[in-house]
PDB file of N, CA and C in Angstrom:
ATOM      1  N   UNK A   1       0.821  -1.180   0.000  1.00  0.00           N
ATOM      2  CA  UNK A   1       0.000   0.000   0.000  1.00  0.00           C
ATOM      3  C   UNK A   1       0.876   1.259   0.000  1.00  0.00           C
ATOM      4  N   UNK A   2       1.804   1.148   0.963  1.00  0.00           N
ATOM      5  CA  UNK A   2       2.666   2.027   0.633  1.00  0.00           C
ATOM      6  C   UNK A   2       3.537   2.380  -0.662  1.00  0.00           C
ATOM      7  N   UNK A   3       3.632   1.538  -1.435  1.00  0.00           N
ATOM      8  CA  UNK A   3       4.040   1.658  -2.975  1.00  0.00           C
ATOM      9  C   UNK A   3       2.918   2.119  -3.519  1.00  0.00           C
ATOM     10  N   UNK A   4       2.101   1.744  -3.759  1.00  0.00           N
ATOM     11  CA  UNK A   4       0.550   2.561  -4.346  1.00  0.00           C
ATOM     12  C   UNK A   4       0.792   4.108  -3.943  1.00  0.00           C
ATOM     13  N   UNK A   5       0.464   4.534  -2.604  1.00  0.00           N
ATOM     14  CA  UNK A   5       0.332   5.723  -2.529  1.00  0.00           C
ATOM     15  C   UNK A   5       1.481   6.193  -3.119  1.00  0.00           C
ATOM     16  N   UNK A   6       3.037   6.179  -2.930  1.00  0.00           N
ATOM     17  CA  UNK A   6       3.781   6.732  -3.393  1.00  0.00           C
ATOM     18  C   UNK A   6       4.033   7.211  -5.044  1.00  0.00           C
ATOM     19  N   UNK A   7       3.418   6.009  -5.742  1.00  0.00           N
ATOM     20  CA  UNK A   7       3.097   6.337  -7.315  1.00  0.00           C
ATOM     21  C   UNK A   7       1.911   6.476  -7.613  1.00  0.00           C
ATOM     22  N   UNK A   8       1.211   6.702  -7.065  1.00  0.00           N
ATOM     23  CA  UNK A   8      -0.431   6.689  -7.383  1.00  0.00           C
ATOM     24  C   UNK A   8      -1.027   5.986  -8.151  1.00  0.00           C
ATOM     25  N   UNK A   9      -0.357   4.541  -8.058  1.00  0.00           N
ATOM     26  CA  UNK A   9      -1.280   3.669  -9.265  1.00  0.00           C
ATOM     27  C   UNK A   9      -1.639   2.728  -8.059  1.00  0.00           C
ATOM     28  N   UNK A  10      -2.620   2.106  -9.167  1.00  0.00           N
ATOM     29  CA  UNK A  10      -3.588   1.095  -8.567  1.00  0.00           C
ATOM     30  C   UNK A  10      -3.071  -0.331  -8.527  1.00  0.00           C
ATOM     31  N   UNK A  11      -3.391  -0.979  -7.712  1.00  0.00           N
ATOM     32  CA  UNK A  11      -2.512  -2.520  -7.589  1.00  0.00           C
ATOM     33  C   UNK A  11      -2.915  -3.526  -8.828  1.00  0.00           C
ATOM     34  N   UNK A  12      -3.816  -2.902  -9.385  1.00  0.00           N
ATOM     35  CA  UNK A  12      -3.823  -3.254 -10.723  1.00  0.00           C
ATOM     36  C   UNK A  12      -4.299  -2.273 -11.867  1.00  0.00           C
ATOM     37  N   UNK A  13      -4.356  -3.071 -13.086  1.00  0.00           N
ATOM     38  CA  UNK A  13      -4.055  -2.427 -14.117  1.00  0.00           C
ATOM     39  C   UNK A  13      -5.393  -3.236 -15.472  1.00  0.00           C
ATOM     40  N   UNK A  14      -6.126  -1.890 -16.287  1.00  0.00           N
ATOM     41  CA  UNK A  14      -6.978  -2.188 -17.032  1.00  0.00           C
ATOM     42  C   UNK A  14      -6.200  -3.132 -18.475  1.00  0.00           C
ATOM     43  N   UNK A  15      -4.968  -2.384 -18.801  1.00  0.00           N
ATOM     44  CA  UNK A  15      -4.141  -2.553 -19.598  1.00  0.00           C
ATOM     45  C   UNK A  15      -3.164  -4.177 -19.355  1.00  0.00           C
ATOM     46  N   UNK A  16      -2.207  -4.049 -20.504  1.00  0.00           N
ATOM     47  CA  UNK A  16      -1.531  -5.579 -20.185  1.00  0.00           C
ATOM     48  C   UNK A  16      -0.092  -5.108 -18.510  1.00  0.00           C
ATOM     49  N   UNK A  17      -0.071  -3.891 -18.232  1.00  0.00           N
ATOM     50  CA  UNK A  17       0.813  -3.755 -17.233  1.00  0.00           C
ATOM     51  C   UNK A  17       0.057  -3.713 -16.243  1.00  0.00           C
ATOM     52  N   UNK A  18       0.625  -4.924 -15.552  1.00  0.00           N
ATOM     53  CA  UNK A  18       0.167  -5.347 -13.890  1.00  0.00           C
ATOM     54  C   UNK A  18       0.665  -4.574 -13.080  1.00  0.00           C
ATOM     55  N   UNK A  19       0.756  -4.551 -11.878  1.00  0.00           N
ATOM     56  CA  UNK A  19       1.221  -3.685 -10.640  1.00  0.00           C
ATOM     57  C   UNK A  19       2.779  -4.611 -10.731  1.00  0.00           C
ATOM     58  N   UNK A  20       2.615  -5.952 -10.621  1.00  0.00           N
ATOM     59  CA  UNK A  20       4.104  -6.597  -9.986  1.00  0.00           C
ATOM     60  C   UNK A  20       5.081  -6.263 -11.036  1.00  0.00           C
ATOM     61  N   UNK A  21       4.212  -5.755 -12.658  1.00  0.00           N
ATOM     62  CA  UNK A  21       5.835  -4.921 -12.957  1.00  0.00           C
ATOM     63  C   UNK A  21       6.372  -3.876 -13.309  1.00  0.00           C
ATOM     64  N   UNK A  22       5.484  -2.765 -13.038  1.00  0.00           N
ATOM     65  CA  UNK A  22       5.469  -1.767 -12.113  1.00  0.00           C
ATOM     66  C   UNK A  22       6.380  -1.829 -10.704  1.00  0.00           C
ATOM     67  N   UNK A  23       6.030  -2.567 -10.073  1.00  0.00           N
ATOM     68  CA  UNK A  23       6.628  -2.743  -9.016  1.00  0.00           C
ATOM     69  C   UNK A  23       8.005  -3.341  -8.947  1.00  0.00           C
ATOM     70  N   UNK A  24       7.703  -4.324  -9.459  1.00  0.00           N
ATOM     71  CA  UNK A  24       9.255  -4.951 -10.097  1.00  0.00           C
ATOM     72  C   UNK A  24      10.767  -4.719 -10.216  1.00  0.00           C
ATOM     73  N   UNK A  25      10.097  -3.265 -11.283  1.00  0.00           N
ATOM     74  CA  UNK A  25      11.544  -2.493 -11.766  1.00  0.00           C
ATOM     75  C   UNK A  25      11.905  -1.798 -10.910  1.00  0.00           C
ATOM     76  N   UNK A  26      11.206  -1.344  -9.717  1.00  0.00           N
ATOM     77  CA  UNK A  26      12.012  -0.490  -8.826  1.00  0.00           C
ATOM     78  C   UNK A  26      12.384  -1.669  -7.502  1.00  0.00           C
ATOM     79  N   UNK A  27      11.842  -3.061  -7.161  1.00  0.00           N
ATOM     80  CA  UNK A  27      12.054  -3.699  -6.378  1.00  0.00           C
ATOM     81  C   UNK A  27      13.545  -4.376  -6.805  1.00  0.00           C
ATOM     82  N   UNK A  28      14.007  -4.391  -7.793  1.00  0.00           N
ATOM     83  CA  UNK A  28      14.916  -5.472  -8.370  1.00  0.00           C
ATOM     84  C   UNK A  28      16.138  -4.316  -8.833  1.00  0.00           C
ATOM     85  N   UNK A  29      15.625  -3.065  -8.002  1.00  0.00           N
ATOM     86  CA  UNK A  29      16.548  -2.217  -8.597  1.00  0.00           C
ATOM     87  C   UNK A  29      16.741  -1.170  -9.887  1.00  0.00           C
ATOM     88  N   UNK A  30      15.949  -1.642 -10.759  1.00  0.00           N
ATOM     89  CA  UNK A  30      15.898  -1.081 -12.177  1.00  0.00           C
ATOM     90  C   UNK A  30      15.437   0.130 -12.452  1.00  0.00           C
ATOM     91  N   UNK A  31      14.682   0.661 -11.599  1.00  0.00           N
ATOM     92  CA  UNK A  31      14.130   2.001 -11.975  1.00  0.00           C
ATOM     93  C   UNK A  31      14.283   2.602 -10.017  1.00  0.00           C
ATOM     94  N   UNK A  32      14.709   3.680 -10.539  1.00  0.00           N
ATOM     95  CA  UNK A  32      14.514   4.571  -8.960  1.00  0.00           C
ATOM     96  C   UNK A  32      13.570   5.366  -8.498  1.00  0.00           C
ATOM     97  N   UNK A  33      13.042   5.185  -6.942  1.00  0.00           N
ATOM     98  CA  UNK A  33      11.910   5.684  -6.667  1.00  0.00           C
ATOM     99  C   UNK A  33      11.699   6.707  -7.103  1.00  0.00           C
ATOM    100  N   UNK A  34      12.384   7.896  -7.300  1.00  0.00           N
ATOM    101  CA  UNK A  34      12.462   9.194  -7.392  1.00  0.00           C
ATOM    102  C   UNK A  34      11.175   8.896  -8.739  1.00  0.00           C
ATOM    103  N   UNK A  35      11.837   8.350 -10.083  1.00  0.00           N
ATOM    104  CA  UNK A  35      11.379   8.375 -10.880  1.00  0.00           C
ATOM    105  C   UNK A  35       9.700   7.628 -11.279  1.00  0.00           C
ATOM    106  N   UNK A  36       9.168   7.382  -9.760  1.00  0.00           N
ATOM    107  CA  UNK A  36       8.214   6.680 -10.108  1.00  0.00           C
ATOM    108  C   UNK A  36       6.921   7.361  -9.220  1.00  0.00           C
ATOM    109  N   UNK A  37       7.546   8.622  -8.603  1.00  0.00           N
ATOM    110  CA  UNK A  37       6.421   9.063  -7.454  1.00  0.00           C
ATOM    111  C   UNK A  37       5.431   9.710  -8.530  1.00  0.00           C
ATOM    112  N   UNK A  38       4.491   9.703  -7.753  1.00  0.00           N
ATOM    113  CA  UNK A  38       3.281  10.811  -8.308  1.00  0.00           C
ATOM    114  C   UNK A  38       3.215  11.996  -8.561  1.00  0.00           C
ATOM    115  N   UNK A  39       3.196  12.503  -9.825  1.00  0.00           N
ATOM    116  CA  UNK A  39       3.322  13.992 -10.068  1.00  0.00           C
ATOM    117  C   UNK A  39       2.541  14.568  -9.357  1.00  0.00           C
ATOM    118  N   UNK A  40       1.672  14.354  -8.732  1.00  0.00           N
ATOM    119  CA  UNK A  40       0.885  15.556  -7.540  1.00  0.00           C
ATOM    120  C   UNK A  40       1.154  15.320  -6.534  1.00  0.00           C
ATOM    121  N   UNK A  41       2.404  14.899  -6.122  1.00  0.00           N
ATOM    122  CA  UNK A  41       2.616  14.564  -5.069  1.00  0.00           C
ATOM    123  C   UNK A  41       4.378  16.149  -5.348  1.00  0.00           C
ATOM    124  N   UNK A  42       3.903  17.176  -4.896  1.00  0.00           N
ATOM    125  CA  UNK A  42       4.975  18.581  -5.554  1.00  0.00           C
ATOM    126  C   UNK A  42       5.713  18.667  -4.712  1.00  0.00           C
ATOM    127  N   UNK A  43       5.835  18.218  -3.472  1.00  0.00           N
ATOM    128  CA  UNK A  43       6.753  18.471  -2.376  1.00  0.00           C
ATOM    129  C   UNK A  43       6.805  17.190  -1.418  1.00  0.00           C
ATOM    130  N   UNK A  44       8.124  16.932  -1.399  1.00  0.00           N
ATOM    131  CA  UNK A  44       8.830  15.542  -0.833  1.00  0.00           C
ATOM    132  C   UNK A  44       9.955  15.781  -0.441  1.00  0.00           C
ATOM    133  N   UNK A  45      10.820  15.053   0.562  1.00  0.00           N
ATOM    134  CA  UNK A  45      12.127  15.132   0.927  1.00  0.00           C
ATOM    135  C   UNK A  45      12.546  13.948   0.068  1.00  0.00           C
ATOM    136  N   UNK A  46      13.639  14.242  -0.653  1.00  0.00           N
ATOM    137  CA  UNK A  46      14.153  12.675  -1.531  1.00  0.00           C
ATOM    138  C   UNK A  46      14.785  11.834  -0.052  1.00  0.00           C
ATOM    139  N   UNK A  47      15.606  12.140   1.142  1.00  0.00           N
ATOM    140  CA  UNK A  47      15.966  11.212   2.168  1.00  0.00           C
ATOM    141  C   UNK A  47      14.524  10.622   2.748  1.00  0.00           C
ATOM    142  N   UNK A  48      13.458  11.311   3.432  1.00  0.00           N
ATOM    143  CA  UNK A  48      12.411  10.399   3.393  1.00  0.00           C
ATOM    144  C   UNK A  48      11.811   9.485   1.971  1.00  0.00           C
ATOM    145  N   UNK A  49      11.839   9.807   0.902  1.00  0.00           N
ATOM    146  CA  UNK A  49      11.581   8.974  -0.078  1.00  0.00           C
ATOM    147  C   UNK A  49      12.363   7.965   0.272  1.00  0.00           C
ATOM    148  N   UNK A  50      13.639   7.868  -0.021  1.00  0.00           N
ATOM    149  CA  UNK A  50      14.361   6.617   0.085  1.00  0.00           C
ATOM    150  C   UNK A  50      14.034   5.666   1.360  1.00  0.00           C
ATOM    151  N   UNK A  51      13.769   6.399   2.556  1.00  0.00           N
ATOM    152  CA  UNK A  51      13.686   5.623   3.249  1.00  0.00           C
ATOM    153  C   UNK A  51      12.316   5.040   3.820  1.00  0.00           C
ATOM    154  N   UNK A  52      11.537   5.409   2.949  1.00  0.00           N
ATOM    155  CA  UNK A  52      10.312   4.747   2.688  1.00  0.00           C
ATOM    156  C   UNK A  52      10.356   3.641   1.980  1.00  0.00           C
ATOM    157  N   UNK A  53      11.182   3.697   1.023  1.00  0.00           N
ATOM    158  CA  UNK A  53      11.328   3.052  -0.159  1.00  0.00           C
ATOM    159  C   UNK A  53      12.074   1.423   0.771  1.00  0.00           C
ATOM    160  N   UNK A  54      12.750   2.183   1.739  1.00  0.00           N
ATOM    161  CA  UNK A  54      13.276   0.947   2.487  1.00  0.00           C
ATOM    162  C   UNK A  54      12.476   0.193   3.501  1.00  0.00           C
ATOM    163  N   UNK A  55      11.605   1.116   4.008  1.00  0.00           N
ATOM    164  CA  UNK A  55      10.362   0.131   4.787  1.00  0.00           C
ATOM    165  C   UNK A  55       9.178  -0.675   3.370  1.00  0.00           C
ATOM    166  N   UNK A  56       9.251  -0.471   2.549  1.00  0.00           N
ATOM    167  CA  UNK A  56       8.680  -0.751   1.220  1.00  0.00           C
ATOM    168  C   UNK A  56       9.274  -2.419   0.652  1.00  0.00           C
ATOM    169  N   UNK A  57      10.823  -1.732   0.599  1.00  0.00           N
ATOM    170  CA  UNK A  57      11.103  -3.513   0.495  1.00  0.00           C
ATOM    171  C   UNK A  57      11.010  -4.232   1.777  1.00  0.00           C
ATOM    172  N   UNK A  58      11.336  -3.720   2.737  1.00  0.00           N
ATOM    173  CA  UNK A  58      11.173  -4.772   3.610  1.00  0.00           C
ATOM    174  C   UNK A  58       9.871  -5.377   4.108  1.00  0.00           C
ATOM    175  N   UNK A  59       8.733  -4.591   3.436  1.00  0.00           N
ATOM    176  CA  UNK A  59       7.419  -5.265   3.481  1.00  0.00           C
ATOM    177  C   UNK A  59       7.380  -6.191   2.460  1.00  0.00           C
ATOM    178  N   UNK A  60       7.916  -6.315   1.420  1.00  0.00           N
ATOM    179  CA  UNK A  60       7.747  -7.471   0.484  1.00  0.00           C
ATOM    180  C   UNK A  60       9.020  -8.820   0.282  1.00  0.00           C
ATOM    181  N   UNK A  61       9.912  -8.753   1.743  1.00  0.00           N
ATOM    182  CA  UNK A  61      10.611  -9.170   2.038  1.00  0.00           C
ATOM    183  C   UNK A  61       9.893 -11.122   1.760  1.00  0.00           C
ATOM    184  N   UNK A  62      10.917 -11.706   0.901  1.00  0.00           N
ATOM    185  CA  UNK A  62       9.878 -12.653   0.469  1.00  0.00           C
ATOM    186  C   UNK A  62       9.760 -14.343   1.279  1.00  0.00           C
ATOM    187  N   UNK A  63      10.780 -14.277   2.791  1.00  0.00           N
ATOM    188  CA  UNK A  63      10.390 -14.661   3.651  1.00  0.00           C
ATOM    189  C   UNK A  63       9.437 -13.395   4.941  1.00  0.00           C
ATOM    190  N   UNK A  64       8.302 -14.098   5.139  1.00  0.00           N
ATOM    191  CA  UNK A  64       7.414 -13.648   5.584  1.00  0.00           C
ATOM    192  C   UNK A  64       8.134 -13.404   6.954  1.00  0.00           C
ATOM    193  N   UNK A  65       8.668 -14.412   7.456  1.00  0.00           N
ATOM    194  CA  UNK A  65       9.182 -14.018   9.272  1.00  0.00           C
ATOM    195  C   UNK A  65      10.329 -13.032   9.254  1.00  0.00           C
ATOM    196  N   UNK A  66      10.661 -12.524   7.789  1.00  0.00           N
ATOM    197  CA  UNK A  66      11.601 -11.651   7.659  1.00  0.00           C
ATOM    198  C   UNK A  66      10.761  -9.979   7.767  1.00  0.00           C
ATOM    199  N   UNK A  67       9.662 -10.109   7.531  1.00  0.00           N
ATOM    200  CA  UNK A  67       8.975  -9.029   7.519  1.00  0.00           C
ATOM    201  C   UNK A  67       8.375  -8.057   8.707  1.00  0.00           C
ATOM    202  N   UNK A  68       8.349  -6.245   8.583  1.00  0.00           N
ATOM    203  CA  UNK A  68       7.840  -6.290  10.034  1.00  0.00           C
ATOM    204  C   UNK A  68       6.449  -6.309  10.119  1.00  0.00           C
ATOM    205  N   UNK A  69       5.929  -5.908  11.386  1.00  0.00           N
ATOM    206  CA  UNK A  69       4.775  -6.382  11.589  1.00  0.00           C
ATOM    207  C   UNK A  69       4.016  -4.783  11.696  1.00  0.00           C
ATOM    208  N   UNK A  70       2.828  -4.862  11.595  1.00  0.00           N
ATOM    209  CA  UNK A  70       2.329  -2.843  11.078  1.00  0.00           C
ATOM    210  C   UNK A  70       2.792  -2.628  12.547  1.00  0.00           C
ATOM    211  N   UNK A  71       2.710  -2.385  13.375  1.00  0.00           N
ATOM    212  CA  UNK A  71       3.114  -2.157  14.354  1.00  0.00           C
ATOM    213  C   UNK A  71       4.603  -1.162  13.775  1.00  0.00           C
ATOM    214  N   UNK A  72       5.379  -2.351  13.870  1.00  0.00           N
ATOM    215  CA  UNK A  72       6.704  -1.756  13.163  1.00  0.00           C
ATOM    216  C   UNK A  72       6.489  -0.638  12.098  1.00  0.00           C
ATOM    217  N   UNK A  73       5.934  -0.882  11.090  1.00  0.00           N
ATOM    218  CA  UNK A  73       6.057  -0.013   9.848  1.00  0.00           C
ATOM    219  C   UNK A  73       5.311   1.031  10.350  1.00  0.00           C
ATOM    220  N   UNK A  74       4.378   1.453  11.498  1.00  0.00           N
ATOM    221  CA  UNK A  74       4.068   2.471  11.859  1.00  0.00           C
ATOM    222  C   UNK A  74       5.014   3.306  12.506  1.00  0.00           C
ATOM    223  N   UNK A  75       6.114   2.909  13.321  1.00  0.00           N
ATOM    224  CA  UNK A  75       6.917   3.148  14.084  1.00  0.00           C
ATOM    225  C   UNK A  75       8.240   3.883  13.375  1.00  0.00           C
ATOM    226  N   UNK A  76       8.644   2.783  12.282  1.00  0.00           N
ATOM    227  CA  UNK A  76       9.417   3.297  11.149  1.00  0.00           C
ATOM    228  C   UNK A  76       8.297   4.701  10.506  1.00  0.00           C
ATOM    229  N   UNK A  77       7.003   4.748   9.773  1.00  0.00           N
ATOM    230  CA  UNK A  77       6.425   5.963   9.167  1.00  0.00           C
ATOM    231  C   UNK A  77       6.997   6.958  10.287  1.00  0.00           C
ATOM    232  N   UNK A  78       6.554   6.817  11.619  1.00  0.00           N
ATOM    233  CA  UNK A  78       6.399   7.851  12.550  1.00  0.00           C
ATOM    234  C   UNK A  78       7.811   8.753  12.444  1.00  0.00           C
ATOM    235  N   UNK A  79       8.857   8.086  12.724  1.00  0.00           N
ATOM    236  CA  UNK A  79      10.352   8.249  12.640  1.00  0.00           C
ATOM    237  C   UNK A  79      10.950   9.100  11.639  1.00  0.00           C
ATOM    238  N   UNK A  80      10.055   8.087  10.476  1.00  0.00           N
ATOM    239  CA  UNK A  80      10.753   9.238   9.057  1.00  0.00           C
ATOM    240  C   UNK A  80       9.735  10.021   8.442  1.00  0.00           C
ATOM    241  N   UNK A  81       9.091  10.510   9.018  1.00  0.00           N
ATOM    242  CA  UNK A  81       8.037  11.514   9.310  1.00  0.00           C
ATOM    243  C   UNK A  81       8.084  12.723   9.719  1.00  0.00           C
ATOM    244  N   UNK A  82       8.189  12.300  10.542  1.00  0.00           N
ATOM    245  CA  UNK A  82       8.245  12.884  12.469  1.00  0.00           C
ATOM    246  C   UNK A  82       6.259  13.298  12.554  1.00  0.00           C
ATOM    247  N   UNK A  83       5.565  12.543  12.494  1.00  0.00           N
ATOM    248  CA  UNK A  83       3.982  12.693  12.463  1.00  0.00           C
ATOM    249  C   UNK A  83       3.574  11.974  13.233  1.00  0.00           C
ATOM    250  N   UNK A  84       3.295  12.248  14.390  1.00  0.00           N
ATOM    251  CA  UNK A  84       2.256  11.109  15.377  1.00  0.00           C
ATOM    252  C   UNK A  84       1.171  11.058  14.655  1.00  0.00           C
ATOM    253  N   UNK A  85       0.331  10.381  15.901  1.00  0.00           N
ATOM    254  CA  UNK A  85      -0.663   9.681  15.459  1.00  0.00           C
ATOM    255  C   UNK A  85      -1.497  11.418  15.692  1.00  0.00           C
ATOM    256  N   UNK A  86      -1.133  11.857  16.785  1.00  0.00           N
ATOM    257  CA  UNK A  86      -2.200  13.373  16.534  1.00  0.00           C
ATOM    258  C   UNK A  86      -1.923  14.090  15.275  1.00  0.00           C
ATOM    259  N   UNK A  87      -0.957  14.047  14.824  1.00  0.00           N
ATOM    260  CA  UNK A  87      -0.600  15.027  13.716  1.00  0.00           C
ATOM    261  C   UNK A  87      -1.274  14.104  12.401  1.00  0.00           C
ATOM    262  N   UNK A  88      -1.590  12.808  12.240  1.00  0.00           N
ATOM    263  CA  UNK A  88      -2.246  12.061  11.662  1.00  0.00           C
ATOM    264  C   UNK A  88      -3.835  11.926  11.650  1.00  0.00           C
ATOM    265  N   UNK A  89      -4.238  12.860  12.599  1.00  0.00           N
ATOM    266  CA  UNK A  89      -5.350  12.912  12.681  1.00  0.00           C
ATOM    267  C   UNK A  89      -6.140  13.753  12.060  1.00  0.00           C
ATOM    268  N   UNK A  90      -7.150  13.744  10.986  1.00  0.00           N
ATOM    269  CA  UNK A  90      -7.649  14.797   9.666  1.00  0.00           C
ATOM    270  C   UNK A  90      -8.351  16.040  10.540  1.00  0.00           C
ATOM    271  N   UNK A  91      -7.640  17.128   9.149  1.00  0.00           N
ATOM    272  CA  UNK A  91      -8.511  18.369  10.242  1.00  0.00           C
ATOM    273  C   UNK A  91      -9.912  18.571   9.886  1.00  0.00           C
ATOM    274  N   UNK A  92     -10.382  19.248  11.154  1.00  0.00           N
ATOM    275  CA  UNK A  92     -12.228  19.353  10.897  1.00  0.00           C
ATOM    276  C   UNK A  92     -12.510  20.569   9.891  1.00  0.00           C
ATOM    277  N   UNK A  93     -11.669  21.272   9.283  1.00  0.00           N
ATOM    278  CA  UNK A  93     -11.788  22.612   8.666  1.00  0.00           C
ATOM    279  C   UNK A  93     -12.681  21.983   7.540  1.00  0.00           C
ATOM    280  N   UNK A  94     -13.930  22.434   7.275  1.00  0.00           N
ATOM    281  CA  UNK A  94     -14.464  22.473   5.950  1.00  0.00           C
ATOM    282  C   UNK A  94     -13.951  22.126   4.921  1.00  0.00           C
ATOM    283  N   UNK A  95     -13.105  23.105   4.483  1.00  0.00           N
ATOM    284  CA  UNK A  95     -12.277  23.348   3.219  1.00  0.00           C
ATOM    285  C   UNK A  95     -11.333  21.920   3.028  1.00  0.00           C
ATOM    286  N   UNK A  96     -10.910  21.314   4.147  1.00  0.00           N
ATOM    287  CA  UNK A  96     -10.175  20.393   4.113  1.00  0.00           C
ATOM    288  C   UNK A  96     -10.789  19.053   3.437  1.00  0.00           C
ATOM    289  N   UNK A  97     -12.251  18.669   4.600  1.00  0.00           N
ATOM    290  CA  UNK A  97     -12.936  18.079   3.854  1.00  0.00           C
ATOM    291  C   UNK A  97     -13.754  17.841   1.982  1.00  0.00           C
ATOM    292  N   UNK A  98     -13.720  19.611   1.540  1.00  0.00           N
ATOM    293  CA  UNK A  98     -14.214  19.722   0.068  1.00  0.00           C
ATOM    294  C   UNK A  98     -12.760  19.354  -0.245  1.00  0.00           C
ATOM    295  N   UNK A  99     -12.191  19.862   0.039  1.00  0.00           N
ATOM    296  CA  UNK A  99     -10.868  19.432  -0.727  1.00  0.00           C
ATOM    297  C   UNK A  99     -10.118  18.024  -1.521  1.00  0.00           C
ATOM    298  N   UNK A 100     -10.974  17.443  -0.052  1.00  0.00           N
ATOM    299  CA  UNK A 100     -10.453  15.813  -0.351  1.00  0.00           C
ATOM    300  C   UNK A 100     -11.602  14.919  -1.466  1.00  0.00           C
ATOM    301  N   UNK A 101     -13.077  15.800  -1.028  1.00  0.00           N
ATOM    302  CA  UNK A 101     -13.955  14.917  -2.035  1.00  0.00           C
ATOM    303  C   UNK A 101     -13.745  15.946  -3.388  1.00  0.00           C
ATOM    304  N   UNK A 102     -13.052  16.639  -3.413  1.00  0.00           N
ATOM    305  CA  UNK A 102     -12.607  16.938  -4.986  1.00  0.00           C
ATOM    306  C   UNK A 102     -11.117  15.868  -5.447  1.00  0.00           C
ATOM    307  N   UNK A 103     -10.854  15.807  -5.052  1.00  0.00           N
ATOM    308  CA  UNK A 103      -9.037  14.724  -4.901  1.00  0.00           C
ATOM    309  C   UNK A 103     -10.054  13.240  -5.177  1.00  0.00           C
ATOM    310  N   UNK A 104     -10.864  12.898  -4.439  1.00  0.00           N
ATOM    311  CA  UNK A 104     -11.404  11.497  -4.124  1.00  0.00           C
ATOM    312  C   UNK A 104     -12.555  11.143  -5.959  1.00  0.00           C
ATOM    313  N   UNK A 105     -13.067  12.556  -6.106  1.00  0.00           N
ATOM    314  CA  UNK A 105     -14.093  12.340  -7.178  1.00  0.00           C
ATOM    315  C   UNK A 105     -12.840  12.628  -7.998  1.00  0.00           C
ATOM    316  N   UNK A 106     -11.930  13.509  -8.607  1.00  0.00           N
ATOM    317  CA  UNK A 106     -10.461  13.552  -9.393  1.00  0.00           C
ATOM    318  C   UNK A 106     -10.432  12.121  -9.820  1.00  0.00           C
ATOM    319  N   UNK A 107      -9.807  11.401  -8.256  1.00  0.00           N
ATOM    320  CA  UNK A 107      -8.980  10.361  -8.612  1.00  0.00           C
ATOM    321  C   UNK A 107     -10.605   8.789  -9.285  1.00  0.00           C
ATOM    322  N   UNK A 108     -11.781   9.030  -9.444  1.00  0.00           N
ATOM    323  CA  UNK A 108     -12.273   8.000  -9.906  1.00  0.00           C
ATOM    324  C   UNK A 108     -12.450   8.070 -11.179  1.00  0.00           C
TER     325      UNK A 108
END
């Protein structure tokens, strides 16, 4: 999920390109995150990118007991963040809300 949001595609695909190779080329090395984020996505730190990118593989780490548990990957977000869970919490401002069902009706 965290690869989704970061490129804004969908875990699948109408077309003959699937998500796993999409995903693929940047898991196996071949393409770099930089080059795969979401153009509306205008402001990013490239050191948090990367190190998203590193809680990212280690979620698809392909022994499972190698993997962390959300617990963890919340702990890691929080870290390379710096966003608690209050600062994670949506604001009540109006505008915030139209905002998102314009983004939400956008993105269908």
């Amino acid at each position: 999920m965290l690869f989704e949001m970061i490129t804004g595609k969908l875990p699948y695909s109408a077309g003959s390109d699937s998500s796993e190779d999409w995903a693929y080329d940047y898991l196996r090395g071949g393409q770099p995150l930089r080059e795969m984020v979401d153009p509306t996505l205008t402001m990013y730190q490239e050191d948090q990118l990367q190190r998203i990118g590193a809680v990212i593989k280690m979620c698809v780490n392909p022994d499972p007991k190698q993997r962390p548990t959300m617990r963890q990957v919340c702990a890691h977000l929080r870290e390379i963040t710096g966003i608690g869970p209050d600062g994670a919490i949506p604001k009540l401002s109006p505008l915030w809300w139209a905002e998102l069902e314009i983004l939400s009706t956008e993105a269908s």
